[in-house]
N, C-alpha and C. Protein backbone atom coordinates (compact mmCIF):
# COMPACT_ATOMS: atom_id res chain seq x y z
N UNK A 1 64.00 102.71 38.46
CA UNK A 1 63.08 101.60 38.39
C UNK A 1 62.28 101.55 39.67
N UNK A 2 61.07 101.62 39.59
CA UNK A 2 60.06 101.13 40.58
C UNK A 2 60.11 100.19 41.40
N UNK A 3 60.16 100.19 42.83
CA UNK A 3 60.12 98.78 43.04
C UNK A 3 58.65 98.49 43.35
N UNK A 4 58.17 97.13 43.05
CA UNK A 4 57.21 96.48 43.03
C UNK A 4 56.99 95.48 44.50
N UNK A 5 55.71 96.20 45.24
CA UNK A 5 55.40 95.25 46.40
C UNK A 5 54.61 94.20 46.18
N UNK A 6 55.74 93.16 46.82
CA UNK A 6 55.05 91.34 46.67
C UNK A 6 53.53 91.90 47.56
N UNK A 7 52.47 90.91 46.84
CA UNK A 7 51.77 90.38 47.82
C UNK A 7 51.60 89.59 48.84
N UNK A 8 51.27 89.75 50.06
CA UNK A 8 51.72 88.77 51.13
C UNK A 8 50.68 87.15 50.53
N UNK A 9 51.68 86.40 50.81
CA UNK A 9 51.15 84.65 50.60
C UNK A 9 50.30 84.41 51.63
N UNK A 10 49.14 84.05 51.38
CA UNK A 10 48.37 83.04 52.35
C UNK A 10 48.46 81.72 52.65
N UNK A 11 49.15 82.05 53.93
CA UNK A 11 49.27 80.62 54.40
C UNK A 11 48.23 79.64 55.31
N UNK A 12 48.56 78.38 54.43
CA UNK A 12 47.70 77.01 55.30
C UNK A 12 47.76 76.87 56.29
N UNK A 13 46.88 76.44 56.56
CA UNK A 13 46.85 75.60 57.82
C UNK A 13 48.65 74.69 57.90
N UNK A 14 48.81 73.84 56.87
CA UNK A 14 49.98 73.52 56.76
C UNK A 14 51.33 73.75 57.17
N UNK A 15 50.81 75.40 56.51
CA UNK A 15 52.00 76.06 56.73
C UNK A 15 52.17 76.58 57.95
N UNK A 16 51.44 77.66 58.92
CA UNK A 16 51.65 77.80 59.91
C UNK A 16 51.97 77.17 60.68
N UNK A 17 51.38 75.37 61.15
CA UNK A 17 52.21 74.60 62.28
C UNK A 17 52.96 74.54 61.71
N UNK A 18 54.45 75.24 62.86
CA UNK A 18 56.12 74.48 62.41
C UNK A 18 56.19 73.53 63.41
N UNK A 19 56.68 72.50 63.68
CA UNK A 19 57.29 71.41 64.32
C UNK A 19 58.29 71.92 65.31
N UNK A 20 58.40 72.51 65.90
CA UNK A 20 59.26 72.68 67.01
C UNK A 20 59.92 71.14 67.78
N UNK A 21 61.15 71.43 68.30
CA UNK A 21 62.01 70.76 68.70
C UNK A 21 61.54 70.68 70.26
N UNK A 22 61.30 69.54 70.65
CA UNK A 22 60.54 69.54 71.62
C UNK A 22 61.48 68.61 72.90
N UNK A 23 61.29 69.96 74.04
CA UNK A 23 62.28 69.54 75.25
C UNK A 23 61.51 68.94 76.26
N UNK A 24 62.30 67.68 77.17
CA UNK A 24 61.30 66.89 78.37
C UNK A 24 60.33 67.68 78.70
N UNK A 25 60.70 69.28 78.96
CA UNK A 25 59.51 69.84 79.96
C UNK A 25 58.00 70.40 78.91
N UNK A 26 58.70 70.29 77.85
CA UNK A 26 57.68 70.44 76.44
C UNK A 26 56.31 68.81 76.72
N UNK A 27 57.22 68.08 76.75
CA UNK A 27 56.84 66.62 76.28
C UNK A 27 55.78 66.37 77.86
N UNK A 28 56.23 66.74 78.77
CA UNK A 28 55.85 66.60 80.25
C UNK A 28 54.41 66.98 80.16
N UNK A 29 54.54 68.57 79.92
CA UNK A 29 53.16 69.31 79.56
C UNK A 29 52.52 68.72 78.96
N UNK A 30 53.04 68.53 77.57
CA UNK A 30 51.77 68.08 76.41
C UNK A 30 51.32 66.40 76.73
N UNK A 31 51.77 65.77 77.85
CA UNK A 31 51.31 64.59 78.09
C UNK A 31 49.98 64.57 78.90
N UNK A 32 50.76 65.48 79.89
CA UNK A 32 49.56 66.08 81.41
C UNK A 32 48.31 66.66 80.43
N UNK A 33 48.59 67.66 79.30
CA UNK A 33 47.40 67.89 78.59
C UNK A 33 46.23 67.08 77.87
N UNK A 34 47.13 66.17 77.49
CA UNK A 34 46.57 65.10 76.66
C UNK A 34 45.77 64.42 77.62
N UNK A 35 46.56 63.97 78.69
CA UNK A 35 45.86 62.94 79.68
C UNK A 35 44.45 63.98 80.30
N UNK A 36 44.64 64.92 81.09
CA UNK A 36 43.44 65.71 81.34
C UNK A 36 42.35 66.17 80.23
N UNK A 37 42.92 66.19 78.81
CA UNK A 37 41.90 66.01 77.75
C UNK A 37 41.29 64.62 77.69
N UNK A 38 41.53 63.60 77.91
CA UNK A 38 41.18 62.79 77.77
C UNK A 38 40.46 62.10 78.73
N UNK A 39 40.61 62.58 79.98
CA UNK A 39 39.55 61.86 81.34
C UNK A 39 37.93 63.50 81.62
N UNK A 40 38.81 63.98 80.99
CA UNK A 40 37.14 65.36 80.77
C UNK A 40 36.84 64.85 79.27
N UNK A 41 36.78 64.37 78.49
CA UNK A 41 36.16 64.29 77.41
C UNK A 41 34.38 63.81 77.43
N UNK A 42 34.45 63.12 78.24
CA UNK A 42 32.69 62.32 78.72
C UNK A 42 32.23 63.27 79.19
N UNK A 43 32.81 64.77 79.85
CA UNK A 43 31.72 65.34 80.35
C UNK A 43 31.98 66.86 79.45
N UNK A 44 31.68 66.82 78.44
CA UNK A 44 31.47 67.89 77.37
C UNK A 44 30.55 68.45 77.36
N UNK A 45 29.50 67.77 77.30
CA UNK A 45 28.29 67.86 77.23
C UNK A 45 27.34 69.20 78.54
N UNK A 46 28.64 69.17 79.51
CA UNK A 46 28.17 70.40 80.91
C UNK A 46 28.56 71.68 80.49
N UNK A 47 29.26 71.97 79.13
CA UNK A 47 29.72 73.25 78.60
C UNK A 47 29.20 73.44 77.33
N UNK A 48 27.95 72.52 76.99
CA UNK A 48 26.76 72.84 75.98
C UNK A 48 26.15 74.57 76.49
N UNK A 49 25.24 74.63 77.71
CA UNK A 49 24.29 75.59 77.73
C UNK A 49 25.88 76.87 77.48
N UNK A 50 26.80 77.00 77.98
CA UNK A 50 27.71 77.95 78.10
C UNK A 50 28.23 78.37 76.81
N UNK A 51 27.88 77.55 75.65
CA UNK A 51 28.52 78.21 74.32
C UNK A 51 27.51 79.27 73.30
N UNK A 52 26.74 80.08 74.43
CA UNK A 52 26.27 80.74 73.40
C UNK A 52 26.48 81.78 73.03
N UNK A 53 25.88 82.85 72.46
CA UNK A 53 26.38 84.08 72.85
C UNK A 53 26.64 85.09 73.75
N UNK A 54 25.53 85.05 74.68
CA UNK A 54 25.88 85.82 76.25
C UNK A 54 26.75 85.28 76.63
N UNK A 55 27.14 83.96 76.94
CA UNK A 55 27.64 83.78 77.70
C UNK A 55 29.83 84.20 77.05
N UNK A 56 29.48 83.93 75.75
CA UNK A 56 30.90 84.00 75.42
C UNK A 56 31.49 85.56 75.32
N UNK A 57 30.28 86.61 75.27
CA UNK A 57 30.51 87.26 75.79
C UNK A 57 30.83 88.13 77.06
N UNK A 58 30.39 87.34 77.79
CA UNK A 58 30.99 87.65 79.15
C UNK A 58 32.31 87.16 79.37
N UNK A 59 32.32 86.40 78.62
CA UNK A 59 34.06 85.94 78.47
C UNK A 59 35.05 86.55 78.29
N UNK A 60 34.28 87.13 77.15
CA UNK A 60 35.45 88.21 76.88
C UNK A 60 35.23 89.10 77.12
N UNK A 61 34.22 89.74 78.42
CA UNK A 61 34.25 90.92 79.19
C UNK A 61 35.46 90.69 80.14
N UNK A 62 35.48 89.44 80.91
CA UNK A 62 36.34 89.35 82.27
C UNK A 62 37.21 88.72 81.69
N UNK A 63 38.19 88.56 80.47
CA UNK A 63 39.28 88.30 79.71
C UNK A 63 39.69 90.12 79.55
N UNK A 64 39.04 90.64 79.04
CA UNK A 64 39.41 91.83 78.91
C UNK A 64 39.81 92.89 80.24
N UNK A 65 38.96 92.39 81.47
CA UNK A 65 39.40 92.94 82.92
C UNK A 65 40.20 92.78 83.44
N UNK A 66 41.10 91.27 83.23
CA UNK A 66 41.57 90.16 84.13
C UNK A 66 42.88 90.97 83.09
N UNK A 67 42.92 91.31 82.02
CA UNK A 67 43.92 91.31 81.41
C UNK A 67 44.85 90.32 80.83
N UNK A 68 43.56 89.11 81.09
CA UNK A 68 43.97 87.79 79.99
C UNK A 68 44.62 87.84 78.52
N UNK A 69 44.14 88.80 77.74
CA UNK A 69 44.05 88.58 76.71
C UNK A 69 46.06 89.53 76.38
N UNK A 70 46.06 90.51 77.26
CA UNK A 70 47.05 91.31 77.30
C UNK A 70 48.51 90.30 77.86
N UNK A 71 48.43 89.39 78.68
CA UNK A 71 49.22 88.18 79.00
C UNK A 71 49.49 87.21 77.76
N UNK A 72 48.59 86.50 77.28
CA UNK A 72 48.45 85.54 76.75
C UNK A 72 49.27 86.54 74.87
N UNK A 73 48.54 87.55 74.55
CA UNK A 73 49.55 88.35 73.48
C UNK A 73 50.92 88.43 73.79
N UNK A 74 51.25 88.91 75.03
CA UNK A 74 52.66 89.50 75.34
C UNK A 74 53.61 88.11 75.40
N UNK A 75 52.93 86.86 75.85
CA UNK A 75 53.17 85.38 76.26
C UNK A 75 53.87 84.94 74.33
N UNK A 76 52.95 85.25 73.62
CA UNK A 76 53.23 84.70 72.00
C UNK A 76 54.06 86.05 71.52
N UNK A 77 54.69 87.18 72.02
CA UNK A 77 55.45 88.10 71.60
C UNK A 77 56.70 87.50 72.28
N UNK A 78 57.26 87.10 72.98
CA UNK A 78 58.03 86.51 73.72
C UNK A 78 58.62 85.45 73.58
N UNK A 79 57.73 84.65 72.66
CA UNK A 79 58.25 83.17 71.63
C UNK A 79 58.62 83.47 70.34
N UNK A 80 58.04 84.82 70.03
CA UNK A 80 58.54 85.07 68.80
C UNK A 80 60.17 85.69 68.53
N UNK A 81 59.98 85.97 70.08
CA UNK A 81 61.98 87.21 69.73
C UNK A 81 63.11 85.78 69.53
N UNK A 82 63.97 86.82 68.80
CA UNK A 82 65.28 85.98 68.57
C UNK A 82 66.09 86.34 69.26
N UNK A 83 66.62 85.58 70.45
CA UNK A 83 67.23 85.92 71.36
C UNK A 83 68.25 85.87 70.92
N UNK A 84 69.79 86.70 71.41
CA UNK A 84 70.82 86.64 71.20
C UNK A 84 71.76 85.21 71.93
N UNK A 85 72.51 84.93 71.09
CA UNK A 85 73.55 84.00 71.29
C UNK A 85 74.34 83.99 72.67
N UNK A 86 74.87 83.18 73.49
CA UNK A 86 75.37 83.05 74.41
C UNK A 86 76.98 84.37 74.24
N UNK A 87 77.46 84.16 73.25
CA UNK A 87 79.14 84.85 72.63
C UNK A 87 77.96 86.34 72.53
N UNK A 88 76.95 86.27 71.48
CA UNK A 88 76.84 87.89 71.58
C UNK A 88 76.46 88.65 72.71
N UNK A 89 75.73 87.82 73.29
CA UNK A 89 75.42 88.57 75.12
C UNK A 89 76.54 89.44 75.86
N UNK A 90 77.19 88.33 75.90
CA UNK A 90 79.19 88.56 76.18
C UNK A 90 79.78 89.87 76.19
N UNK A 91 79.45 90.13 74.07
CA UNK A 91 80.03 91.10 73.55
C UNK A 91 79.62 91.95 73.90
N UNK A 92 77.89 92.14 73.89
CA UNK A 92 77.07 93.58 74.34
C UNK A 92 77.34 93.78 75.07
N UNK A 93 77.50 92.80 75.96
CA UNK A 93 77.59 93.54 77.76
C UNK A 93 78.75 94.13 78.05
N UNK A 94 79.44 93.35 77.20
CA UNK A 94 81.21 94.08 77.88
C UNK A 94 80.76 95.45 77.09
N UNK A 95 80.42 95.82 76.08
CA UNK A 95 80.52 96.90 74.82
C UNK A 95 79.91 98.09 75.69
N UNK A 96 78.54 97.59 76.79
CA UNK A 96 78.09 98.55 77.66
C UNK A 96 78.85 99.06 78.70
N UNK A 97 79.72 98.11 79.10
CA UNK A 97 80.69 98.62 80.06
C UNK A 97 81.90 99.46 79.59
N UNK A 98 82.18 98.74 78.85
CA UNK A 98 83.59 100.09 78.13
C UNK A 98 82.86 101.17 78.43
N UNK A 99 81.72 101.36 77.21
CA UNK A 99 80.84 102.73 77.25
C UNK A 99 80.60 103.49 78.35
N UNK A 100 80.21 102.71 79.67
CA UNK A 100 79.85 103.46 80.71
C UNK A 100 81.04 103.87 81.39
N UNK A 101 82.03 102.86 81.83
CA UNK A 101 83.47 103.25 82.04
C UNK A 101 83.76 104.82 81.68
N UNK A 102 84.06 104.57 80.18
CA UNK A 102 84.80 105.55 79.40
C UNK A 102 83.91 107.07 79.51
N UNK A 103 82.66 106.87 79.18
CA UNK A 103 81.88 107.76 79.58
C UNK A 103 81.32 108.77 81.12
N UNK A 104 81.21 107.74 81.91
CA UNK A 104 82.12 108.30 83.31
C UNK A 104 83.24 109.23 83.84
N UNK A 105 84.43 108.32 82.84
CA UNK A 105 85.58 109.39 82.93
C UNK A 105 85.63 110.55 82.37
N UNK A 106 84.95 110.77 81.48
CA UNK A 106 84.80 111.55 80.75
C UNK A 106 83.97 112.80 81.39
N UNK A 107 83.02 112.26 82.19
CA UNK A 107 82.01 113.34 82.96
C UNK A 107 82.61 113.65 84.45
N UNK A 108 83.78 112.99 84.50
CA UNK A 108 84.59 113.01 85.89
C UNK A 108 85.79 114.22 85.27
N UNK A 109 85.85 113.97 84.19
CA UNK A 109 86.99 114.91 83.99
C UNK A 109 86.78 116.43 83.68
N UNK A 110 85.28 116.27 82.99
CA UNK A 110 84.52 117.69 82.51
C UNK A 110 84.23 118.05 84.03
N UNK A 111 83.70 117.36 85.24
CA UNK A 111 83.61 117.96 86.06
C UNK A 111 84.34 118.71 87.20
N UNK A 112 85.70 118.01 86.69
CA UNK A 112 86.90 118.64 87.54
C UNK A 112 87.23 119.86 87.22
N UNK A 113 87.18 119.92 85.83
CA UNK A 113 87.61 121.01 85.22
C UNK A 113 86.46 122.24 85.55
N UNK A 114 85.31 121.61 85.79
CA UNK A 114 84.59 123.22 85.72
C UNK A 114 84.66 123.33 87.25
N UNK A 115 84.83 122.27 88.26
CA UNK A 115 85.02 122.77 89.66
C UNK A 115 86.16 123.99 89.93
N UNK A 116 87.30 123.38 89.19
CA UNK A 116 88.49 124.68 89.18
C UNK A 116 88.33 125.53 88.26
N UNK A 117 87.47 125.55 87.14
CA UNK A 117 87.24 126.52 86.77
C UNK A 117 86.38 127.87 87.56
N UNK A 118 85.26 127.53 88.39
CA UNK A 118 84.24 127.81 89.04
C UNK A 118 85.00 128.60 90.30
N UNK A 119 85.65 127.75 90.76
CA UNK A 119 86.37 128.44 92.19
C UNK A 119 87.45 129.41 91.46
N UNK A 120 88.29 129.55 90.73
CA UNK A 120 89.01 130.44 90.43
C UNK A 120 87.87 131.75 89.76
N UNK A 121 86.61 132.05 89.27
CA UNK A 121 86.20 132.80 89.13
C UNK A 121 85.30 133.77 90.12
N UNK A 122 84.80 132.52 90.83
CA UNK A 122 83.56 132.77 92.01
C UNK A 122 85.02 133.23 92.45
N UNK A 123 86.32 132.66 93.79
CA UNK A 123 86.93 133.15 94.61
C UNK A 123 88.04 133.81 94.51
């Protein structure tokens, strides 16, 4: 049997804002934002001549230099990961250490062996 690919859903406006759970230093920001949106609002009107096309293109000339745009992507790749759990951190890390441990000994022991192997042939 075939399998059949869904089409991807287009999502709303709706849908994309999720509601995030929002911490003091969340709430702190978006206040300071609000408030500085709100005492520049009367002077809007000084970033009229700047919305045209030259100019928004130069924007995104020195966004593209500055490596704005390469921050601000890597910034929303970084909210997106699912970080591991406090217990699985734990586990990995110890799981790397056995590994390196065990693996160590292992290259400690192959190397003993070819040292006496080496001198009993060379001497």
């Amino acid at each position: 049997m075939a399998r059949v690919r869904k089409e991807p859903v287009k999502k709303t406006k709706r849908q994309r804002k999720t509601r995030r759970k929002l911490t003091p230093v969340t709430k702190f920001f978006s206040a300071i934002k609000k408030l500085i949106l709100t005492v520049l609002r009367p002077f809007k009107f000084v970033l009229k001549p700047f919305q045209n096309k030259v100019f928004r293109s130069i924007g995104r000339f020195f966004r593209k230099i500055l490596l704005i745009d390469y921050f601000m992507y890597s910034w929303q790749e970084v909210k997106m990961v699912e970080w591991p759990s406090r217990k699985e951190t734990i586990k990995l890390t110890t799981a790397v250490f056995i590994f390196a441990i065990v693996f160590g000994f292992f290259v400690s022991i192959i190397d003993y062996g070819l040292d006496k192997l080496f001198k009993e042939v060379i001497l």
